[in-house]
C-alpha atoms as a PDB file:
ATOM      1  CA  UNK A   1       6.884  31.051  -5.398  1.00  0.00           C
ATOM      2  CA  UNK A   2       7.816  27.809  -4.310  1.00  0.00           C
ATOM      3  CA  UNK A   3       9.429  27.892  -0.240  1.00  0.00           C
ATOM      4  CA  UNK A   4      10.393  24.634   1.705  1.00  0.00           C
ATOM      5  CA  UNK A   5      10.061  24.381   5.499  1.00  0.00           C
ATOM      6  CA  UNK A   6      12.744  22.256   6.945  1.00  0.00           C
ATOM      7  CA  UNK A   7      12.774  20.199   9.957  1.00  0.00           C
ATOM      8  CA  UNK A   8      15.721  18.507  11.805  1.00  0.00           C
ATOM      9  CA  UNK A   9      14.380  14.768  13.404  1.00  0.00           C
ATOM     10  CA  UNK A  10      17.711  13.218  14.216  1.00  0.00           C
ATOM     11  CA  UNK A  11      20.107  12.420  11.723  1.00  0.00           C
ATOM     12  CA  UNK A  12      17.208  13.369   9.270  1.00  0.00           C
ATOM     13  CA  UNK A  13      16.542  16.651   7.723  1.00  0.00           C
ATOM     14  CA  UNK A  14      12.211  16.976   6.362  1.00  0.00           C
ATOM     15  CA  UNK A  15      11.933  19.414   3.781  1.00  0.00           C
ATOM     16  CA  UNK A  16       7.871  20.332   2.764  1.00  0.00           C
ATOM     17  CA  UNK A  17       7.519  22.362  -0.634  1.00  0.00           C
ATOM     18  CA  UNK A  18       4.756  24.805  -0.414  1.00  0.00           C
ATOM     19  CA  UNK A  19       3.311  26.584  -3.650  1.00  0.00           C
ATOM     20  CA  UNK A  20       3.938  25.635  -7.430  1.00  0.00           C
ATOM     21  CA  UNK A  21       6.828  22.726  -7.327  1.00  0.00           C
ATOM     22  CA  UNK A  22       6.985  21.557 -10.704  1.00  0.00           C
ATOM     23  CA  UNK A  23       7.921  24.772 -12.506  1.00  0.00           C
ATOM     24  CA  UNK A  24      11.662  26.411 -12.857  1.00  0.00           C
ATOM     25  CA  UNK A  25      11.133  29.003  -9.929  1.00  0.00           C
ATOM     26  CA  UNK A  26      10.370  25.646  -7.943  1.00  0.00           C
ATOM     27  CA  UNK A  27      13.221  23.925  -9.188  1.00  0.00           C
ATOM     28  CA  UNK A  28      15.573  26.546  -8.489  1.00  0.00           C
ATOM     29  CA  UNK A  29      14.284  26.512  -4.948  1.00  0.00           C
ATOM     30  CA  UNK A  30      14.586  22.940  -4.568  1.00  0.00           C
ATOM     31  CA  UNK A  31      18.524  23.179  -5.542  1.00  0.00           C
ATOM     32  CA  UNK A  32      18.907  26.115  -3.204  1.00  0.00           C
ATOM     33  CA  UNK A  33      17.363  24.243  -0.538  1.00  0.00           C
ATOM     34  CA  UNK A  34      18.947  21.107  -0.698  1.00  0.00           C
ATOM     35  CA  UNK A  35      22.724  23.298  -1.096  1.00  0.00           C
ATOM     36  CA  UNK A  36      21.873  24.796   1.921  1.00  0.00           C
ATOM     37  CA  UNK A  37      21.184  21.320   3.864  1.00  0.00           C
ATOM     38  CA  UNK A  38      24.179  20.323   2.470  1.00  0.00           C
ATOM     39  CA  UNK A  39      26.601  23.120   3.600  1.00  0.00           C
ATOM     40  CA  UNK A  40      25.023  22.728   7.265  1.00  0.00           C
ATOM     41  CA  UNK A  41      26.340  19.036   6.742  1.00  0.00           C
ATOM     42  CA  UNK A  42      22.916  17.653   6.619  1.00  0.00           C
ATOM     43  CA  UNK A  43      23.126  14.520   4.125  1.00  0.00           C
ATOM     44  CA  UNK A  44      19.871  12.801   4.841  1.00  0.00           C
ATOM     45  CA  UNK A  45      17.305  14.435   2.990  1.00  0.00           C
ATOM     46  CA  UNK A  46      13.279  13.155   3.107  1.00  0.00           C
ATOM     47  CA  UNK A  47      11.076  14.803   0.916  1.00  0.00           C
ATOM     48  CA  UNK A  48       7.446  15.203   1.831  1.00  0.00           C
ATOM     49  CA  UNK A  49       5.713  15.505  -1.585  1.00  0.00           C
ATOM     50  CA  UNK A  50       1.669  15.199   0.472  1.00  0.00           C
ATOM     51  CA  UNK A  51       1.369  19.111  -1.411  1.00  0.00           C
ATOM     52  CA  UNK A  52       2.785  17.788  -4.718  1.00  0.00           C
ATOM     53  CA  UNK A  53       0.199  16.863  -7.402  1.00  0.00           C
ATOM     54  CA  UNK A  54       2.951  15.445 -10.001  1.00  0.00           C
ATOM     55  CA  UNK A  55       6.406  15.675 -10.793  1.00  0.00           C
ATOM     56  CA  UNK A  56       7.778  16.905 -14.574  1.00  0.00           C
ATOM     57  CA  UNK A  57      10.817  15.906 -16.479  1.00  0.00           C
ATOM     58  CA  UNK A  58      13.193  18.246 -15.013  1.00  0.00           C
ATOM     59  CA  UNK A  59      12.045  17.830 -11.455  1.00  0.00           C
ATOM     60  CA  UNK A  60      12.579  13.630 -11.681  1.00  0.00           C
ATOM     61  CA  UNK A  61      16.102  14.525 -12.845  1.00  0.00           C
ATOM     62  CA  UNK A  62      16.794  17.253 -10.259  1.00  0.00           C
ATOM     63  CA  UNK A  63      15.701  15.009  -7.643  1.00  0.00           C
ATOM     64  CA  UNK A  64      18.248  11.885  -9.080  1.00  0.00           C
ATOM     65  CA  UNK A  65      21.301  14.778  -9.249  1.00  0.00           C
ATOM     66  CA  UNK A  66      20.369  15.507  -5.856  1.00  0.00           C
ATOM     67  CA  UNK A  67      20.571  11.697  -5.069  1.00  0.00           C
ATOM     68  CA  UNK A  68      23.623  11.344  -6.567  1.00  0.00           C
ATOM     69  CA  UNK A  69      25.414  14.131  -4.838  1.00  0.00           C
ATOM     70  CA  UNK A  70      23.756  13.280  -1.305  1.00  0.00           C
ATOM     71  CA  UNK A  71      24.819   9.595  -2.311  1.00  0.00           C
ATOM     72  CA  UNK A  72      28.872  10.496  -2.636  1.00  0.00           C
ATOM     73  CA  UNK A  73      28.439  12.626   0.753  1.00  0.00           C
ATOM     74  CA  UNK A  74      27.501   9.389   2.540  1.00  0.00           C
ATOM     75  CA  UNK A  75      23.804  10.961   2.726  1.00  0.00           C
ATOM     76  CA  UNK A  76      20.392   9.831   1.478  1.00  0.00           C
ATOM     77  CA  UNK A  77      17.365  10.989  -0.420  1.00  0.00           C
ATOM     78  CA  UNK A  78      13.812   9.911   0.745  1.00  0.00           C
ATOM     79  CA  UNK A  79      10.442  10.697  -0.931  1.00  0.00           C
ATOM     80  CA  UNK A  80       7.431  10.610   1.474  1.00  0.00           C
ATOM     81  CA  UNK A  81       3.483  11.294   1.378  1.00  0.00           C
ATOM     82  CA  UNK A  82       3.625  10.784  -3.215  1.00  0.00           C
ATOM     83  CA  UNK A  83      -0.052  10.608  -4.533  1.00  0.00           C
ATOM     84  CA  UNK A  84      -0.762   7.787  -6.704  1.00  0.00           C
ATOM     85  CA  UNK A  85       0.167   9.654  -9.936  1.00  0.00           C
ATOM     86  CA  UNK A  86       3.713  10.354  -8.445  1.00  0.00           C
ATOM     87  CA  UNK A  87       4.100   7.109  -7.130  1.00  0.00           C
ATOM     88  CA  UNK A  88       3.647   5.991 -11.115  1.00  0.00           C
ATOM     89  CA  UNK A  89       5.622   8.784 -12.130  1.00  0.00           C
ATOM     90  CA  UNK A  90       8.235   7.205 -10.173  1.00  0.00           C
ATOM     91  CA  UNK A  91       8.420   3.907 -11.372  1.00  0.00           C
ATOM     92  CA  UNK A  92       7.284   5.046 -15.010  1.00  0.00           C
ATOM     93  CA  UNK A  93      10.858   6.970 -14.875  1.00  0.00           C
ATOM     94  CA  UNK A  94      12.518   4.583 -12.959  1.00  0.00           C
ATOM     95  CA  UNK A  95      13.280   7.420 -10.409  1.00  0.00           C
ATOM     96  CA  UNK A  96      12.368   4.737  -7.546  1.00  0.00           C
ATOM     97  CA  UNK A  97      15.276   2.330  -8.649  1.00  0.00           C
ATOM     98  CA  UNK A  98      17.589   5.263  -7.581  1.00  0.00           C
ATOM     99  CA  UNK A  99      15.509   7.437  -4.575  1.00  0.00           C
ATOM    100  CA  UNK A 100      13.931   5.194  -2.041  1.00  0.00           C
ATOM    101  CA  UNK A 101      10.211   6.007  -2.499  1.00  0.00           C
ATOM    102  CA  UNK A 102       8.095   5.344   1.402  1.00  0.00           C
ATOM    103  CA  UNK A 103       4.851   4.887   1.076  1.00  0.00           C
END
């Protein structure tokens, strides 16, 4: 079962997946997670993927409805620590013309 461990630094909020991300169960927790941040009025989102291995179709657009939404609440979505693969994943999708994508 996927979990998150969240972490205030400033205005920013980290969230860290641990267990199986790209699965519905890890989706689910993902949206959960992020509706949480966002009824504790936290809008700036980074997302450490170093524990992610890749990133399937429904997690790419999960993560740009989360953009968007963060986006109209004057907030922010950050993905940090990708792997190679996720990196291409990202630009493959174009998922890092919409989420800013730190390497």
């Amino acid at each position: 079962m996927m979990e998150f461990s969240r972490t205030e630094i400033g205005m920013m909020t980290y969230l860290t997946p641990s267990g199986l991300f790209a699965d519905k169960p890890g989706l689910e927790a993902l949206r959960e997670t992020v509706k949480s941040c966002i009824q504790e009025h936290q809008f700036h989102l980074v997302l450490d993927l170093a524990d992610v291995s890749t990133l399937n179709g429904m997690m790419v657009d999960a993560l740009l409805d989360i953009q968007d939404e963060l986006v109209r609440l004057g907030g922010s979505l950050k993905l940090v620590n990708a792997s190679q693969v996720i990196r291409e994943i990202c630009q493959f999708t174009g998922l890092n013309n919409y989420v800013n994508l730190v390497e």
